[in-house]
C-alpha atoms as a PDB file:
ATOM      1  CA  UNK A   1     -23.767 -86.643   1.969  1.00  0.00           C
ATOM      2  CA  UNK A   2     -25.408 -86.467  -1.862  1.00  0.00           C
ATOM      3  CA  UNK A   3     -28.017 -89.615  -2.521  1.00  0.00           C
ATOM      4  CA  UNK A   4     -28.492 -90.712  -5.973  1.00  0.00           C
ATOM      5  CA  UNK A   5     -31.758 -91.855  -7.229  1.00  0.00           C
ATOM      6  CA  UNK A   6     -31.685 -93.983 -10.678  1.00  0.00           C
ATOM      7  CA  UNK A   7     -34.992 -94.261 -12.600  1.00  0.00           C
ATOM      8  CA  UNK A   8     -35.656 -95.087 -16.368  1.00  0.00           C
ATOM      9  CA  UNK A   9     -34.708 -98.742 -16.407  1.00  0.00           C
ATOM     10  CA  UNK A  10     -37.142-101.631 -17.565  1.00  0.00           C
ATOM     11  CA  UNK A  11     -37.475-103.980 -20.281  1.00  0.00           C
ATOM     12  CA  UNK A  12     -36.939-103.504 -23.819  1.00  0.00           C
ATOM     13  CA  UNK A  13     -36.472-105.564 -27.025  1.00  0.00           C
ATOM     14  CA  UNK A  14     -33.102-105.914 -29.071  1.00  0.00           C
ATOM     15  CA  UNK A  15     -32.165-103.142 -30.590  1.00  0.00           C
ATOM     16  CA  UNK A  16     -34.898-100.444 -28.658  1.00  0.00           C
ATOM     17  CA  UNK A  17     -33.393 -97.813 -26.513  1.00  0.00           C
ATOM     18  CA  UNK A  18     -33.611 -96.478 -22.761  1.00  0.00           C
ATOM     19  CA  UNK A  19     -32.952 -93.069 -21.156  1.00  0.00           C
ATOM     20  CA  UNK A  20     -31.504 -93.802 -17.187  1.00  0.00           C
ATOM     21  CA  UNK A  21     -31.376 -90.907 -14.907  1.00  0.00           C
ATOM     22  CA  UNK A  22     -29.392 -89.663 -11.933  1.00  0.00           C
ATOM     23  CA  UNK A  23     -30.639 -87.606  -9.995  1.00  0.00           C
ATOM     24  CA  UNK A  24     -28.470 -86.081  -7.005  1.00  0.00           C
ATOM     25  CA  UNK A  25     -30.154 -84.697  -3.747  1.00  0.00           C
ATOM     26  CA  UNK A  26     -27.471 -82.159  -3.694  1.00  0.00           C
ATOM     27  CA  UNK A  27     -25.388 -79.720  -5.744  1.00  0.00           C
ATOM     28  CA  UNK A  28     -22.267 -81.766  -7.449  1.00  0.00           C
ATOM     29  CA  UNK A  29     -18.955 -80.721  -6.656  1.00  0.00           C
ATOM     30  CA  UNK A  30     -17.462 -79.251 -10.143  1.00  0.00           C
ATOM     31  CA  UNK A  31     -14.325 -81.660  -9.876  1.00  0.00           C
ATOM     32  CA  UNK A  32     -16.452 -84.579  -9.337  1.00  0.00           C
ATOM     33  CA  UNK A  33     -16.978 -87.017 -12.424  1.00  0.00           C
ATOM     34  CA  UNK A  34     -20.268 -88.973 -12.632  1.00  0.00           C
ATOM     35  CA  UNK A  35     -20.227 -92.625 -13.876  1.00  0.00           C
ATOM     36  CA  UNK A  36     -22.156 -95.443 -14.673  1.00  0.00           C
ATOM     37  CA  UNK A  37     -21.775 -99.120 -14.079  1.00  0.00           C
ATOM     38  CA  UNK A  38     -23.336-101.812 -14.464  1.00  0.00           C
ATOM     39  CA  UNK A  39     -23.553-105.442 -12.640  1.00  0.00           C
ATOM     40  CA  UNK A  40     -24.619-109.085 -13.574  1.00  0.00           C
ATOM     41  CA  UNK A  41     -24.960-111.745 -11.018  1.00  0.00           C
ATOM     42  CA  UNK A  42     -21.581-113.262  -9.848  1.00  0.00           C
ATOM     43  CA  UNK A  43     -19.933-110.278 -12.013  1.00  0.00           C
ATOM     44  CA  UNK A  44     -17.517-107.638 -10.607  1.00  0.00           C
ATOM     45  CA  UNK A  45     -19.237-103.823 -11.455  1.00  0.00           C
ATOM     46  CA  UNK A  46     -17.992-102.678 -15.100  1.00  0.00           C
ATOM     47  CA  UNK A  47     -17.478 -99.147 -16.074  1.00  0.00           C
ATOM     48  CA  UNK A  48     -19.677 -98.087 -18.813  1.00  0.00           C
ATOM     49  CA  UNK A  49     -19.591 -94.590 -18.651  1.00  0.00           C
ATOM     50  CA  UNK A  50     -18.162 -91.344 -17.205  1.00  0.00           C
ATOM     51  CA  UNK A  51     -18.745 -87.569 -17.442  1.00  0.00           C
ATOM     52  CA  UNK A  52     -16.810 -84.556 -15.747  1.00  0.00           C
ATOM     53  CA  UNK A  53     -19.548 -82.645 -14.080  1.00  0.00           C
ATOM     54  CA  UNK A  54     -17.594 -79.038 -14.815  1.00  0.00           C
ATOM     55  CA  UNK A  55     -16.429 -79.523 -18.393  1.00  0.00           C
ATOM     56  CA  UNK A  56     -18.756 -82.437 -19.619  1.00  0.00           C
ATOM     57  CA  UNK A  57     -15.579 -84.582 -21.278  1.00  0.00           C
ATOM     58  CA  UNK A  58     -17.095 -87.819 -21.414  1.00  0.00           C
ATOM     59  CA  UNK A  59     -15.604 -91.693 -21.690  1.00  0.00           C
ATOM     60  CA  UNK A  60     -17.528 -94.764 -22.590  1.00  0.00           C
ATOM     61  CA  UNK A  61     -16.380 -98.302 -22.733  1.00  0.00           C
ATOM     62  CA  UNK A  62     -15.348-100.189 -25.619  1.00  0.00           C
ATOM     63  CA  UNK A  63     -17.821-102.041 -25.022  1.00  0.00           C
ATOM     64  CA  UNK A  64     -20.998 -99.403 -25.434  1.00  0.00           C
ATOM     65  CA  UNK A  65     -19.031 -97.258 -27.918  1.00  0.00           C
ATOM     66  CA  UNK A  66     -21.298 -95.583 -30.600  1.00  0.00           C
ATOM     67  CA  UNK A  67     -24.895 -97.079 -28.798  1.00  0.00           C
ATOM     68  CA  UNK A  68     -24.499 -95.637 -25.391  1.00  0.00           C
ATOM     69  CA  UNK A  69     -24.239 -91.334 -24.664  1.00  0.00           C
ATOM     70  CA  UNK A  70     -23.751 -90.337 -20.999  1.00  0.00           C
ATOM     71  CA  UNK A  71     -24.709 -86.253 -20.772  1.00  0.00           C
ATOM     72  CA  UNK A  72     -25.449 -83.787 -17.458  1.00  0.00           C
ATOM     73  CA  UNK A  73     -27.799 -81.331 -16.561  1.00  0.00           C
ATOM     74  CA  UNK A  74     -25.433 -79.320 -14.300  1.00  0.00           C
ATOM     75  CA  UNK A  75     -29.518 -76.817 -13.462  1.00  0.00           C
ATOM     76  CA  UNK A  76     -30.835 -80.405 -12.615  1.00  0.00           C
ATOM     77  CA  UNK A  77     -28.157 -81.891 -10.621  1.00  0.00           C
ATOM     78  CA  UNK A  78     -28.828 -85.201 -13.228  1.00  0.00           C
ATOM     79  CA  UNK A  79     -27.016 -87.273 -15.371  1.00  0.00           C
ATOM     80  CA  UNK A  80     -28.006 -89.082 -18.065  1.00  0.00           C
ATOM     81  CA  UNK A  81     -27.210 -92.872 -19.974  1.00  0.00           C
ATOM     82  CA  UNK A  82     -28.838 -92.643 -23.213  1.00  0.00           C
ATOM     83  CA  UNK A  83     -28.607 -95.866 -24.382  1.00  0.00           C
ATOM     84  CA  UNK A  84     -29.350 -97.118 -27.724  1.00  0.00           C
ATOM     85  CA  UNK A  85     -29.099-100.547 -30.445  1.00  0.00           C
ATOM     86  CA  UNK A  86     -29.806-102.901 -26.838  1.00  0.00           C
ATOM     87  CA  UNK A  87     -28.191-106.093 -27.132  1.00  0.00           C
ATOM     88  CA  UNK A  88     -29.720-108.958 -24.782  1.00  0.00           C
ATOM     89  CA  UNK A  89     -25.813-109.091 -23.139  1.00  0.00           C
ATOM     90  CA  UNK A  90     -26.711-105.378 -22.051  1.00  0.00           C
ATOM     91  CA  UNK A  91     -28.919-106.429 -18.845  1.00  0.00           C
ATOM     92  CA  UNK A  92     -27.660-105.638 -15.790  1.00  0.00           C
ATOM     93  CA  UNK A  93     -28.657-103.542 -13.174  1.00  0.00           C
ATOM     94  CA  UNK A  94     -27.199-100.356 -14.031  1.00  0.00           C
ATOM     95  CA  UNK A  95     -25.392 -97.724 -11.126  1.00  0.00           C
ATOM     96  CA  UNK A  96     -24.577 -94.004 -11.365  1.00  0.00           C
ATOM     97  CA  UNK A  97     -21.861 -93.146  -8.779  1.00  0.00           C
ATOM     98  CA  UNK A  98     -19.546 -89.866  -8.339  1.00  0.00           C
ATOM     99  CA  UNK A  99     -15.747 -90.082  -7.809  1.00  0.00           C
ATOM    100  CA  UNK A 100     -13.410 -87.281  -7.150  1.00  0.00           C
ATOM    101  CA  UNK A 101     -11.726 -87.495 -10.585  1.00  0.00           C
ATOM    102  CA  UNK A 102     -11.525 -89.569 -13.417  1.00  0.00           C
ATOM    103  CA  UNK A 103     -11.836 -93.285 -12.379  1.00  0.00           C
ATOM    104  CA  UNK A 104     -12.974 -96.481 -14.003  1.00  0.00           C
ATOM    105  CA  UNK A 105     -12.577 -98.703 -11.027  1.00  0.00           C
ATOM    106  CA  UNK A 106     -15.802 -98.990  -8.737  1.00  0.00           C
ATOM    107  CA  UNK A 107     -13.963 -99.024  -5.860  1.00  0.00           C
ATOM    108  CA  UNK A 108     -12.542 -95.796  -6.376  1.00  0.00           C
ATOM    109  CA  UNK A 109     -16.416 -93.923  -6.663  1.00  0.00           C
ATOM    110  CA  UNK A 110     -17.553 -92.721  -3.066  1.00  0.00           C
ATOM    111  CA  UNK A 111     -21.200 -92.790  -3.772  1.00  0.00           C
ATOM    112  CA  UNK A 112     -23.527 -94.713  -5.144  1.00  0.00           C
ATOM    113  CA  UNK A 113     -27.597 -95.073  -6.250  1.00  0.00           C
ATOM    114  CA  UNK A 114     -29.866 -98.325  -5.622  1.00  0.00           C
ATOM    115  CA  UNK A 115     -29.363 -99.217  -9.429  1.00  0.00           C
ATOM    116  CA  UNK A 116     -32.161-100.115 -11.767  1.00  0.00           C
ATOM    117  CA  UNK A 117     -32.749-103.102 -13.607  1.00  0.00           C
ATOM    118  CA  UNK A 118     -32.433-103.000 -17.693  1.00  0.00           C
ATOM    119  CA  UNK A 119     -33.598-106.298 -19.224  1.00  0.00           C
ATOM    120  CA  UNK A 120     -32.934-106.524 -23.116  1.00  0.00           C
ATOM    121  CA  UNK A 121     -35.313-109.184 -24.534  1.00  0.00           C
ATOM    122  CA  UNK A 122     -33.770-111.114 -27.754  1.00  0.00           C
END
């Protein structure tokens, strides 16, 4: 079974930027897709981000469009949210998960990391 480890969260001021990292204890499956989500108290998980682990064809939310960049290190087993232009309606703890295919529903991701916190300051 892979484990995920997040790291790279904290707390930033509007408009700074953050770096999250995956890490996965084992070698990713080349159909798998990593994602990222993220989660507010009382919310449901939302999809911010996905990347195919063979191919690197990536997908970001509407929402995260043109501040957020989701890349792999296929040598490092890692995955990557660079995210950029922080609003304050950005924090959240944010996941990294792997599904077996494309998928934007959390449900539909097998595993998942602890998350890490990301608090944008206004």
């Amino acid at each position: 079974q892979v484990q995920l480890v997040e790291s790279g969260g904290g707390l930033v001021q509007a408009g700074g930027s953050l770096r999250l990292s995956c890490a996965a204890s084992a070698r990713i499956f080349s159909s798998a897709y990593m994602g990222w989500f993220r989660q507010t108290p009382g919310k449901e998980r939302e999809f911010v981000a996905a990347i195919s682990w063979s191919i690197g064809t990536t997908y970001h939310a509407d929402s995260v469009k043109g501040r957020f960049t989701i890349s792999r290190d296929n040598t490092k087993n890692t995955v990557y949210l660079q995210m950029n232009s922080l609003k304050p309606e950005d924090t959240a703890v944010y996941y990294c998960a792997i599904a077996y295919g494309l998928r934007y529903r959390s449900n539909d991701y097998a595993y998942w990391g602890q998350g890490t916190q990301v608090t944008v300051s206004s």
